[in-house]
Protein backbone atom coordinates (compact mmCIF):
# COMPACT_ATOMS: atom_id res chain seq x y z
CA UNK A 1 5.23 -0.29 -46.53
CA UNK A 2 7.88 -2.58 -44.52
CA UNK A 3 6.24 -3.98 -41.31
CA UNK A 4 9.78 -2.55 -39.25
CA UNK A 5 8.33 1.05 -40.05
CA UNK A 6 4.71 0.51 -38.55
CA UNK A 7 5.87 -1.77 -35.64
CA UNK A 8 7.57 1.91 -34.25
CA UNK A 9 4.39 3.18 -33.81
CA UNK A 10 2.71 0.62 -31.96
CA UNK A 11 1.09 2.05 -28.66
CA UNK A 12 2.18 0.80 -25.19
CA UNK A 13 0.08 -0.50 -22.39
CA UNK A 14 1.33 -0.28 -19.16
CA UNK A 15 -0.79 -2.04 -16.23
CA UNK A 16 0.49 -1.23 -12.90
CA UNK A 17 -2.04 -4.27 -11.49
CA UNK A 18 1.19 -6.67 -11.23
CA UNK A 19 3.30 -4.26 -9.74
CA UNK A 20 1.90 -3.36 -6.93
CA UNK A 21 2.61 -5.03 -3.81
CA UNK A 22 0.32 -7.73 -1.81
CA UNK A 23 0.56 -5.38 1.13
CA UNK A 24 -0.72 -2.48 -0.57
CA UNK A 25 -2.88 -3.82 -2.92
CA UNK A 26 -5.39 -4.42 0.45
CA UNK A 27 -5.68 -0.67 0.07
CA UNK A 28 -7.60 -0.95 -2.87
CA UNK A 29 -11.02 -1.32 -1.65
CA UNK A 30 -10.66 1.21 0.53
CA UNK A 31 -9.35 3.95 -1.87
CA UNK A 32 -11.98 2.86 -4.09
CA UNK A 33 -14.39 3.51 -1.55
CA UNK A 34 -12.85 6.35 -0.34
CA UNK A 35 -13.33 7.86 -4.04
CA UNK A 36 -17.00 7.01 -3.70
CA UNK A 37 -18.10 8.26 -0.72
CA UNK A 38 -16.16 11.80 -0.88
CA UNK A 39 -17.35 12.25 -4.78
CA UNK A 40 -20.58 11.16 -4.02
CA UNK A 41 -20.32 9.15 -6.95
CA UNK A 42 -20.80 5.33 -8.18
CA UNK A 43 -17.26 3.10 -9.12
CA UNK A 44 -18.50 3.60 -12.97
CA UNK A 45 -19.02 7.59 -12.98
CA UNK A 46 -15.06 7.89 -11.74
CA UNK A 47 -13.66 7.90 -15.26
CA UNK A 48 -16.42 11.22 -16.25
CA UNK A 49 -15.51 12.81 -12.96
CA UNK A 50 -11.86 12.46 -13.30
CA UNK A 51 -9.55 13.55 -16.22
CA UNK A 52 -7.55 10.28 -17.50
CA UNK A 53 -9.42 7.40 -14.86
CA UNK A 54 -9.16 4.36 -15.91
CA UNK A 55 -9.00 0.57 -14.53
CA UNK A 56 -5.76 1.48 -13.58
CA UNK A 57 -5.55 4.65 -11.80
CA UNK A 58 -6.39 3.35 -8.22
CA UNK A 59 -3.29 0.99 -8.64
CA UNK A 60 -1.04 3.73 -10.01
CA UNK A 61 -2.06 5.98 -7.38
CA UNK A 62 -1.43 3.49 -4.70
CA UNK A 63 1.92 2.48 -6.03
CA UNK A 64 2.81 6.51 -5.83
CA UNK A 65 1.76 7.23 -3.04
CA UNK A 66 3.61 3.89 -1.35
CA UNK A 67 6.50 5.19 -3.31
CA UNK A 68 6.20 8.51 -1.55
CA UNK A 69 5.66 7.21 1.81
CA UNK A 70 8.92 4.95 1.35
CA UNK A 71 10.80 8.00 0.38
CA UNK A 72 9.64 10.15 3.02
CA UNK A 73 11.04 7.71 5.50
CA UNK A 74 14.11 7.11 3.82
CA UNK A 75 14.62 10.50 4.38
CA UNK A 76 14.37 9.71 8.08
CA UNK A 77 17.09 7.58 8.07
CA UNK A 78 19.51 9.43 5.53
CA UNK A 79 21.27 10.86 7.94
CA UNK A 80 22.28 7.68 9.73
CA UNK A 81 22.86 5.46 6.21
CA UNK A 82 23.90 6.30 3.07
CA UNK A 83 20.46 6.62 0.76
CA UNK A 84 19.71 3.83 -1.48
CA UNK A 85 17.59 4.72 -4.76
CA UNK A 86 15.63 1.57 -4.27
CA UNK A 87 12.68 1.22 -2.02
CA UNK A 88 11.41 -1.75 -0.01
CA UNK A 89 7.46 -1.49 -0.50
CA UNK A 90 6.61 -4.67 0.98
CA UNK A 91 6.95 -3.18 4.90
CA UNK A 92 4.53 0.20 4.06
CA UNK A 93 1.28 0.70 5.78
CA UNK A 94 -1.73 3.28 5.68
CA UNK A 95 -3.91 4.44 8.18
CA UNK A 96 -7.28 4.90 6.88
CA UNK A 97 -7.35 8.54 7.77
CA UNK A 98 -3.76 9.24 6.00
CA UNK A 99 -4.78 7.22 2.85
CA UNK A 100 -8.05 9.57 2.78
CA UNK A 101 -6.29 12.24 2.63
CA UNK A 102 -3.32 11.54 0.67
CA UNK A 103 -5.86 10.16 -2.10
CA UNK A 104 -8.22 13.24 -2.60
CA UNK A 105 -4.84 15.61 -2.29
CA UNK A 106 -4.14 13.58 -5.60
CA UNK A 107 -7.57 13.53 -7.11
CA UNK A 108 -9.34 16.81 -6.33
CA UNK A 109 -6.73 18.35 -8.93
CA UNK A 110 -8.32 16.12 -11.56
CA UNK A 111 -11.63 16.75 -10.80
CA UNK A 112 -14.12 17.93 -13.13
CA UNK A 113 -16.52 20.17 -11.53
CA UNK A 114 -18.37 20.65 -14.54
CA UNK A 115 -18.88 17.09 -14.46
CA UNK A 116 -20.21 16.63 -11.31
CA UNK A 117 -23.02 19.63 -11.67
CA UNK A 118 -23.58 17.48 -15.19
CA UNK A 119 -23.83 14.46 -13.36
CA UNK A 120 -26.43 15.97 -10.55
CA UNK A 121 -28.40 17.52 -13.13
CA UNK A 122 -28.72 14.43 -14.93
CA UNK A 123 -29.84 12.44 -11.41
CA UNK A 124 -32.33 14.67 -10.81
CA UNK A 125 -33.92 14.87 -14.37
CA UNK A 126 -34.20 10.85 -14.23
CA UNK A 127 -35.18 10.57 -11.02
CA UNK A 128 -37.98 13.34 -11.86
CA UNK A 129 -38.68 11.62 -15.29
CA UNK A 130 -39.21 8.04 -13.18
CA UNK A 131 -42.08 9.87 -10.62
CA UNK A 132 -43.76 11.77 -13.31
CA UNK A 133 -43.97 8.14 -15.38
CA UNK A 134 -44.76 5.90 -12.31
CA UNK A 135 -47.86 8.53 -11.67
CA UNK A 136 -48.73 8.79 -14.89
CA UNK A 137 -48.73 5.12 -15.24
CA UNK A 138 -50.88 4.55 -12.15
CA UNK A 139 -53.15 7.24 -13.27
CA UNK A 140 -53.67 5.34 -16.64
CA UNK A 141 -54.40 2.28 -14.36
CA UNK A 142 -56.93 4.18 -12.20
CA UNK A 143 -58.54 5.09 -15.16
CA UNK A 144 -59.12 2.07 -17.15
CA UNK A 145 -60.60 0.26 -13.76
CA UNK A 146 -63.00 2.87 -13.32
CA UNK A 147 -64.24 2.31 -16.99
């Protein structure tokens, strides 16, 4: 088989890491904890709780919603300029409270509640499993001093 044929079905990796700006990328550690503490959930249980998470998703979803933000205000000023179908990133800023709530108006749609009544179960049935064994363990050691 020529190598020309299979080259057309080689898969594509886009990383939207390098695109986003310096200005927004600050927002990172915030969404990601903003994804934590609403979801109740640790940085490597995202991907489970959300269809499609991956490394990149926080930087995609920061990029968007930038890209939203720009186009909202562009908007505002339409009516004085002509629009321009570029945006300038590099001047938009987020309020903690608007990022919150911009971010889980674009993740609750992807969550999994399945997943999350999975995931509780699960917590619960370890942490259960780790009491019954720690007692069981200092039972064992109660009993072997007293013989």
């Amino acid at each position: 088989m020529p190598i020309a044929f299979l080259s057309r079905f080689e898969k594509q990796f886009i990383s939207y890491r390098n695109a986003l700006p310096s200005n927004i990328e600050k927002y990172l550690s915030i969404a990601c904890n903003v994804l934590q503490t609403s979801f109740k959930r640790q940085i490597h249980q995202l991907p489970r709780l959300f269809c499609g998470y991956c490394k990149d998703t926080l930087f995609s979803a920061l990029l968007y919603l930038a890209t939203q933000k720009a186009n909202s205000e562009d908007e505002e000023k339409k009516e004085q300029t002509e629009k321009n179908p570029t945006f300038d990133l590099s001047n938009i800023k987020f309020d903690d409270k608007e990022l919150k709530e911009e971010l889980l108006n674009l993740f609750q749609p992807l969550c999994q509640p399945k997943e999350i009544v999975k995931m509780s179960i699960e917590g619960d049935v370890n942490f259960h499993s780790l009491v019954k064994k720690k007692k069981i363990s200092v039972y064992l050691f109660f009993k072997s001093g007293l013989n």
